[in-house]
C-alpha atoms as a PDB file:
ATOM      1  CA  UNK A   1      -4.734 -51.995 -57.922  1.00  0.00           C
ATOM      2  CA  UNK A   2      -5.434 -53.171 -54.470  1.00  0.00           C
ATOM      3  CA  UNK A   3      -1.935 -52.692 -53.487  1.00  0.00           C
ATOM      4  CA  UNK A   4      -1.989 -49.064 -54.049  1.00  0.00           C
ATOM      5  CA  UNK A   5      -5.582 -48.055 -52.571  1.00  0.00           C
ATOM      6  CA  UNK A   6      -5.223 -50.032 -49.098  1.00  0.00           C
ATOM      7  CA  UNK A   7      -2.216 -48.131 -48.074  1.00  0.00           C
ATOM      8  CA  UNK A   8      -3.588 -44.915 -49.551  1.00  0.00           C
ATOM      9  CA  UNK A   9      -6.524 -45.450 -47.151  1.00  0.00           C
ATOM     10  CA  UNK A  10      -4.634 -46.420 -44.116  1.00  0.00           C
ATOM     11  CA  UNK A  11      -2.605 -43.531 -44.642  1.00  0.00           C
ATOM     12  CA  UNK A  12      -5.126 -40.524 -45.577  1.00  0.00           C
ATOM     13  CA  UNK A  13      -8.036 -41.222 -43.504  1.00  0.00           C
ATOM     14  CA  UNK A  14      -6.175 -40.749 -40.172  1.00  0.00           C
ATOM     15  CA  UNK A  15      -4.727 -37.786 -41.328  1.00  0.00           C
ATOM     16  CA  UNK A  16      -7.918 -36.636 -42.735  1.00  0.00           C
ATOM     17  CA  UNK A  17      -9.396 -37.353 -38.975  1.00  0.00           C
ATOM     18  CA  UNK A  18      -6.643 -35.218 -37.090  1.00  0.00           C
ATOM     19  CA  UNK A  19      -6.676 -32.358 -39.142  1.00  0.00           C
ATOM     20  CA  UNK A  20     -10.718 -32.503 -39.033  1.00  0.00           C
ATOM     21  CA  UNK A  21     -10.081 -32.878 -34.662  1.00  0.00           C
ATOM     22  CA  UNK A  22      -7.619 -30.353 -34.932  1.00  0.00           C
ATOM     23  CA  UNK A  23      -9.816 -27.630 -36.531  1.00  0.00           C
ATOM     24  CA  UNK A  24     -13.064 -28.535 -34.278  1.00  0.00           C
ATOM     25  CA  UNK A  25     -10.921 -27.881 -31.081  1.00  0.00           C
ATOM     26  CA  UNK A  26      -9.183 -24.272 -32.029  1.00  0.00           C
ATOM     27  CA  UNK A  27     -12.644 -22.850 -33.192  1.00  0.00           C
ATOM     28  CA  UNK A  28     -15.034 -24.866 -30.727  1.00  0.00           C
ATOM     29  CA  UNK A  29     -15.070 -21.436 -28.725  1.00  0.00           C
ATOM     30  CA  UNK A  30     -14.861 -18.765 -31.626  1.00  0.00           C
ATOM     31  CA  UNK A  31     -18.360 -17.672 -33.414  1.00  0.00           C
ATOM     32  CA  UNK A  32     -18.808 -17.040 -37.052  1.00  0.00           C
ATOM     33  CA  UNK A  33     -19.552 -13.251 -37.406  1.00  0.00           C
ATOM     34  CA  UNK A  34     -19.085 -12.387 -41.226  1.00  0.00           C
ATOM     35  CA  UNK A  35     -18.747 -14.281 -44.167  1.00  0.00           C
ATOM     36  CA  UNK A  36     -17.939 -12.275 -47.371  1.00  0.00           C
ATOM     37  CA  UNK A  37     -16.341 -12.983 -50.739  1.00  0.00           C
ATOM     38  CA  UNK A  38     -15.447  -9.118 -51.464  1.00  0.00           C
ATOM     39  CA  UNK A  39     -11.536  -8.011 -50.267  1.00  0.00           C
ATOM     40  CA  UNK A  40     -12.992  -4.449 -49.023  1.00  0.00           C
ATOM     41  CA  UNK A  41     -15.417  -6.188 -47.062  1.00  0.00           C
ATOM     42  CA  UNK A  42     -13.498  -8.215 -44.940  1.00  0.00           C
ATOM     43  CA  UNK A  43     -10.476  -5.666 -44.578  1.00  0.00           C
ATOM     44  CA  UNK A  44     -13.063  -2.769 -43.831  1.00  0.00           C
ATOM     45  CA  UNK A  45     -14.488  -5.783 -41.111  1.00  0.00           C
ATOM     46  CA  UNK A  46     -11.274  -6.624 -39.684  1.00  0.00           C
ATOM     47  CA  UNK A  47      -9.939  -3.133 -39.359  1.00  0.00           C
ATOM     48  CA  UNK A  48     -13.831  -2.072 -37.376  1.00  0.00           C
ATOM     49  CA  UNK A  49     -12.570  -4.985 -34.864  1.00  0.00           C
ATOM     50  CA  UNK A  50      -9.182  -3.829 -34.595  1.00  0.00           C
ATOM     51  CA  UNK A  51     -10.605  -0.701 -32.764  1.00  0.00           C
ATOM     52  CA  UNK A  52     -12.228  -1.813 -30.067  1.00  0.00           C
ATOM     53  CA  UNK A  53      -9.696  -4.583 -29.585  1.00  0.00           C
ATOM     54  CA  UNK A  54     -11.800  -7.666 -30.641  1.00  0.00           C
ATOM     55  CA  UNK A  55      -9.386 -10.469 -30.885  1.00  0.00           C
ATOM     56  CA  UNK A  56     -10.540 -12.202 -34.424  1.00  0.00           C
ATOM     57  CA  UNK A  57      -9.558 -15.620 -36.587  1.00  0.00           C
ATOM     58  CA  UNK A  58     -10.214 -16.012 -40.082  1.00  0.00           C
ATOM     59  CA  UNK A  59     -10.789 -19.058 -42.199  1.00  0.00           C
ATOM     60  CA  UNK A  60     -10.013 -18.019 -46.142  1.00  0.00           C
ATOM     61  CA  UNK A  61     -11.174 -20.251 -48.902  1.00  0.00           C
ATOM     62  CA  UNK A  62      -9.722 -19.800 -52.295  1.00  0.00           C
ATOM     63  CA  UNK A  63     -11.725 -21.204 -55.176  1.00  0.00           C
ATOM     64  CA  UNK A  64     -10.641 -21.149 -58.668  1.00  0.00           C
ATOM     65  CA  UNK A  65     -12.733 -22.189 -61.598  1.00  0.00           C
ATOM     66  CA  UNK A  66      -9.491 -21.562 -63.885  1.00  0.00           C
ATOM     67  CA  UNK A  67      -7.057 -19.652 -64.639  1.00  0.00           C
ATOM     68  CA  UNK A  68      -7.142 -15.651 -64.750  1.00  0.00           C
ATOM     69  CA  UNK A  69      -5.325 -15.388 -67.555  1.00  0.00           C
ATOM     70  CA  UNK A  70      -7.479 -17.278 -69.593  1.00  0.00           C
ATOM     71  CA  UNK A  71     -10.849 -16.290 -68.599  1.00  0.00           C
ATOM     72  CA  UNK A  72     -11.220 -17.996 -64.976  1.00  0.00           C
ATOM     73  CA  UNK A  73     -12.610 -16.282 -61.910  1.00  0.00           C
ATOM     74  CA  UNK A  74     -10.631 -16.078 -58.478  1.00  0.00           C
ATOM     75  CA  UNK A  75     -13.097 -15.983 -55.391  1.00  0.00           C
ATOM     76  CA  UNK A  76     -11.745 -15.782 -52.144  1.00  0.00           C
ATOM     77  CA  UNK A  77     -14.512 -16.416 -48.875  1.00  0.00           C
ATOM     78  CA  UNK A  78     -13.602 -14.994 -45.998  1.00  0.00           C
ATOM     79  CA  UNK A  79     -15.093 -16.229 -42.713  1.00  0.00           C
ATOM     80  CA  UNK A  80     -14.384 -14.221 -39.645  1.00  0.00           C
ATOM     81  CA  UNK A  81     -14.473 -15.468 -36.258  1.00  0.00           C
ATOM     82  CA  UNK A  82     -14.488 -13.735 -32.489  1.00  0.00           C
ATOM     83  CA  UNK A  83     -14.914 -15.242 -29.526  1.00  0.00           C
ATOM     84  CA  UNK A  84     -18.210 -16.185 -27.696  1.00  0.00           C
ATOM     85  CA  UNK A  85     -18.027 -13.163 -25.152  1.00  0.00           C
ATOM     86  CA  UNK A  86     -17.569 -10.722 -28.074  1.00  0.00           C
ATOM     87  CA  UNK A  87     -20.124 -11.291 -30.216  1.00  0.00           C
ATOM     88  CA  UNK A  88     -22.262  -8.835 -29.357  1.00  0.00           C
ATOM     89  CA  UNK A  89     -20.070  -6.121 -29.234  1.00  0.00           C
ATOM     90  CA  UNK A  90     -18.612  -7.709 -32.695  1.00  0.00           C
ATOM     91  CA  UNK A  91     -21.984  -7.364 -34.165  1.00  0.00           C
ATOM     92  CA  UNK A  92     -22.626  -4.059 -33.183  1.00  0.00           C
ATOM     93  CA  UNK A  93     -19.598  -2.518 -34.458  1.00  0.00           C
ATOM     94  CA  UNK A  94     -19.421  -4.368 -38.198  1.00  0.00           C
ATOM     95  CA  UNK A  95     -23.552  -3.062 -38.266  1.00  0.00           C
ATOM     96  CA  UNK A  96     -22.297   0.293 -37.659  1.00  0.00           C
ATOM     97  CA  UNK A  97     -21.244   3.073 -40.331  1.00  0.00           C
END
């Protein structure tokens, strides 16, 4: 059993670490402005920042309890990001109608 773990380990908790480095240093300058779970929410968002010309990332999470056809729920999270100097301008325009 040992002979399968070790190796697992050696191998997945650098990766782990790199991808973890990786995602701290692209959004280490970006601020969280909206987090939503609703599609209209965060296309009606990204569109408002489309025009004034706010550069945006998003992170999407998908989460699946099971499968739609059977019952299950799909949930997507959207978390929208602009950069530090934009935030306030960001803010203003999603608050707006």
């Amino acid at each position: 059993m040992m002979d399968i773990i070790l190796p697992f380990i050696l191998l997945f908790v650098p990766v782990l670490l790199v991808f973890g480095i990786i995602e701290y240093v692209s959004y280490r300058k970006w601020t969280s402005v909206l987090i939503t779970f609703n599609d209209e929410d965060y296309f009606r968002a990204i569109g408002k920042l489309n025009q004034v010309g706010i550069k945006y990332r998003t992170k999407s999470i998908f989460n699946q309890t099971s499968t739609p056809m059977f019952g299950g729920n799909r949930q997507m999270q959207y978390e929208i990001f602009v950069k530090e100097q934009d935030v306030p301008i960001a803010f203003q325009k999603l608050n707006s109608n």
